[in-house]
C-alpha atoms as a PDB file:
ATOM      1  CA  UNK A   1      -7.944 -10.938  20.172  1.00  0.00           C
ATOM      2  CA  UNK A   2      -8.523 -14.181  19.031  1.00  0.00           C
ATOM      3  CA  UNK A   3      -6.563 -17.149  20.358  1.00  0.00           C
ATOM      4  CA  UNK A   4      -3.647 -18.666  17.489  1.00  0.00           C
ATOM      5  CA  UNK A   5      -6.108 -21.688  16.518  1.00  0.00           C
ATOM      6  CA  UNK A   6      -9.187 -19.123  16.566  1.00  0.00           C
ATOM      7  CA  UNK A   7      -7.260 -17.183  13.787  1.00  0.00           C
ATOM      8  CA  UNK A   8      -6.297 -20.383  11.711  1.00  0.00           C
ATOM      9  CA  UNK A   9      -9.871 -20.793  11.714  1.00  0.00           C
ATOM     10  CA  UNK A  10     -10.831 -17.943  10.585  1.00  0.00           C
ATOM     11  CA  UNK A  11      -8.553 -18.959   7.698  1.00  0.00           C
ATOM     12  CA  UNK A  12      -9.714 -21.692   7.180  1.00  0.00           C
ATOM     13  CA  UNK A  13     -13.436 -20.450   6.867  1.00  0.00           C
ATOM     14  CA  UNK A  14     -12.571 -18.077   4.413  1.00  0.00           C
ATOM     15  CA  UNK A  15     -10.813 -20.574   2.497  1.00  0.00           C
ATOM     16  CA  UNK A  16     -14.589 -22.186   2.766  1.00  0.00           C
ATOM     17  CA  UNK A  17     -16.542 -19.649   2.144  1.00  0.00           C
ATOM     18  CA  UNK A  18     -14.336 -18.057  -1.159  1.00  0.00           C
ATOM     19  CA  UNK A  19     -14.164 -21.436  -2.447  1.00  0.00           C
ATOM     20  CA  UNK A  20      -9.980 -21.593  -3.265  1.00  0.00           C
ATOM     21  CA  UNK A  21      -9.875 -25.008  -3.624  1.00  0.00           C
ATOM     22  CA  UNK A  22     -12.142 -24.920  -7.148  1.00  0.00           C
ATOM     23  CA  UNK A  23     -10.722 -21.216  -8.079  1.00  0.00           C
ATOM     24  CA  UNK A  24      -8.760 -21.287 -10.786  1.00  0.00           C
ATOM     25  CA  UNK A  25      -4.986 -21.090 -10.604  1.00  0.00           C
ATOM     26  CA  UNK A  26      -4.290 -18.781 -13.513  1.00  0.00           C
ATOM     27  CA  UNK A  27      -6.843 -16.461 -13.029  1.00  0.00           C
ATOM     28  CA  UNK A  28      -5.255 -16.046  -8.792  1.00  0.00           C
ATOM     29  CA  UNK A  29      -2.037 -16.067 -10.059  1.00  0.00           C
ATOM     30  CA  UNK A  30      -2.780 -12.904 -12.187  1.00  0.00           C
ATOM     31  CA  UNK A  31      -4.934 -11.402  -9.315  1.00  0.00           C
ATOM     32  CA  UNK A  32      -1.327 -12.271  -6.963  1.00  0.00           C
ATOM     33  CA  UNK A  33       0.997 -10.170  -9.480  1.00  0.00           C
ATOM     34  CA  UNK A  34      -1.188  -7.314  -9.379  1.00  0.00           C
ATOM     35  CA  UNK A  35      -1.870  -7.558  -5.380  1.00  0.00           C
ATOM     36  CA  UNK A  36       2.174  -7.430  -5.167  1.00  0.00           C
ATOM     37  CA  UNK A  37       2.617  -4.873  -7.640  1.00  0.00           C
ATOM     38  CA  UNK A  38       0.080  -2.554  -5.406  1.00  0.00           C
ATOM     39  CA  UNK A  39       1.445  -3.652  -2.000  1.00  0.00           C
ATOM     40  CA  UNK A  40       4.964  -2.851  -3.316  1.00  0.00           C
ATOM     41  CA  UNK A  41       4.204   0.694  -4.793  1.00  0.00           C
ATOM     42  CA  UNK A  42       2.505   1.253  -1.396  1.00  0.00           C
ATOM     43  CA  UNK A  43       6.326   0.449   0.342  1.00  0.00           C
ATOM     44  CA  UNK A  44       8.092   1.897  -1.897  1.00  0.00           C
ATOM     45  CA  UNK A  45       5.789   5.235  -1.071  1.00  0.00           C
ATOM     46  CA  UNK A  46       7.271   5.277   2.243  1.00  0.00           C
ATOM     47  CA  UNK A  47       9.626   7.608   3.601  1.00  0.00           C
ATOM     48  CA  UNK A  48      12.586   7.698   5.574  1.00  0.00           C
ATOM     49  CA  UNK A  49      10.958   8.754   9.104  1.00  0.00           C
ATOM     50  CA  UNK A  50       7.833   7.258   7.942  1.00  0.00           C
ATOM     51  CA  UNK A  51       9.654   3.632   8.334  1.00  0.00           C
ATOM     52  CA  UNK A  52       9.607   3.939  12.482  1.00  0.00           C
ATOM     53  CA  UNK A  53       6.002   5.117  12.220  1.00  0.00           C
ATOM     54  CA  UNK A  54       4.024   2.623  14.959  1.00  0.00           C
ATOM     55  CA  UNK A  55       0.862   1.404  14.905  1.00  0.00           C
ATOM     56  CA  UNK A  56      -0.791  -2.236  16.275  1.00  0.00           C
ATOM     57  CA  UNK A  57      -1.812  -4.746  14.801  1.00  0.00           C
ATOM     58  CA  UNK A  58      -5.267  -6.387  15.862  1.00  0.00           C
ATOM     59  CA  UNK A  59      -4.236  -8.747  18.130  1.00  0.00           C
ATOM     60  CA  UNK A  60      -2.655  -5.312  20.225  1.00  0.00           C
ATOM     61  CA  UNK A  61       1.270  -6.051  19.481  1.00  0.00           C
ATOM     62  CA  UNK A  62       3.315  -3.704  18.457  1.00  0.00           C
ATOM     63  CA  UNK A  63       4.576  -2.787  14.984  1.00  0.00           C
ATOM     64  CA  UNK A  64       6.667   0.004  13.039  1.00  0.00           C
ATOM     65  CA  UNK A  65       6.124  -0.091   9.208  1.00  0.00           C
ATOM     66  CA  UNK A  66       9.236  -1.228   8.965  1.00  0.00           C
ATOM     67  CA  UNK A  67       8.798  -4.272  11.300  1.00  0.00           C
ATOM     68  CA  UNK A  68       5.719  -5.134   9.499  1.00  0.00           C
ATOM     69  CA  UNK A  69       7.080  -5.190   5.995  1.00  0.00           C
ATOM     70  CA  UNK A  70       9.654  -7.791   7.079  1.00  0.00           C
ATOM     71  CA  UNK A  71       6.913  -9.685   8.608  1.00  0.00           C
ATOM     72  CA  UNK A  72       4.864  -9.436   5.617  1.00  0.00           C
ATOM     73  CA  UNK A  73       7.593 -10.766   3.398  1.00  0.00           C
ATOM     74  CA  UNK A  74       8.324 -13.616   5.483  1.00  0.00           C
ATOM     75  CA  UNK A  75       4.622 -14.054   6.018  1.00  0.00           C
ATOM     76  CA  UNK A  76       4.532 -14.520   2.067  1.00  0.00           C
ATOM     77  CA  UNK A  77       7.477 -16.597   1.860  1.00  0.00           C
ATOM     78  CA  UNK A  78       6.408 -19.078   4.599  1.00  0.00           C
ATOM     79  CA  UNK A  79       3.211 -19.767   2.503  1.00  0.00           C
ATOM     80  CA  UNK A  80       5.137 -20.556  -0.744  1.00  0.00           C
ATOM     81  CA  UNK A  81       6.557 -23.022   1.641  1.00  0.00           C
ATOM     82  CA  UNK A  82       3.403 -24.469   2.568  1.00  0.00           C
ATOM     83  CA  UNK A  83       2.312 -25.287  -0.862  1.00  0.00           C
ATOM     84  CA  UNK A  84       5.839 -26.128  -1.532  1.00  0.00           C
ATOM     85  CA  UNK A  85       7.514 -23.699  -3.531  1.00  0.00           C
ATOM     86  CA  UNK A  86      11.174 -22.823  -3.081  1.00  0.00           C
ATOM     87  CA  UNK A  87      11.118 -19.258  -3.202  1.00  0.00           C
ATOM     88  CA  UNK A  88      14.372 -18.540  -1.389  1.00  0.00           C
ATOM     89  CA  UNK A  89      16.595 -15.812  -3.239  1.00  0.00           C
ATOM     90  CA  UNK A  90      19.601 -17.941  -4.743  1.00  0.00           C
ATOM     91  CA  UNK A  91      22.495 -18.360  -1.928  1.00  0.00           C
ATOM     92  CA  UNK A  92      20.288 -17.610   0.818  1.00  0.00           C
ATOM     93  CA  UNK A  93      19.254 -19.535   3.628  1.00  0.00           C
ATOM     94  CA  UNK A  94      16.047 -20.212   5.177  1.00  0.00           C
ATOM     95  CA  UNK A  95      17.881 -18.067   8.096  1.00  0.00           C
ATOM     96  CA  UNK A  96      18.682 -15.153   6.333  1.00  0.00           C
ATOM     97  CA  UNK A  97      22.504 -15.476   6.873  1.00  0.00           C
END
């Protein structure tokens, strides 16, 4: 398991190494659409008592699929934040209440 500013890193390396800075922004935000439209057909494959299925992730905490699609979602939202979008759904709040 790598320590938190190991793994941002790692990021960061990749970010290096694939070049994102000169990629270009059309051409990722078609590759995005089509990474989301796979992720979400793979969600929407799952099951009832497949959603408390449990597995780890690779830094050994725990996860049920349907922890880790929440995650993921907020994962993706936090990013838009980062390169400020405003992605929240209209009349929510950054809180979820």
């Amino acid at each position: 398991m790598l320590p938190r500013r190991g793994r941002s890193a790692c990021r960061r390396s990749s970010a290096v190494a694939e070049d994102y800075y000169h990629q270009d922004p059309a051409t990722v935000a078609l590759e995005l659409v089509a990474a989301a439209g796979a992720v979400a057909g793979r969600y929407a494959a799952v099951t009832g008592d497949q959603r408390a299925r449990r597995g780890r992730r690779s830094d050994g905490s725990e996860f049920t699929v349907e922890s880790i699609s929440r995650y993921h979602a907020h994962d993706m939202v936090h990013h838009a934040h980062d390169v400020g979008l405003d992605v929240a759904p209209e009349g929510a709040s950054e809180t979820g209440a």
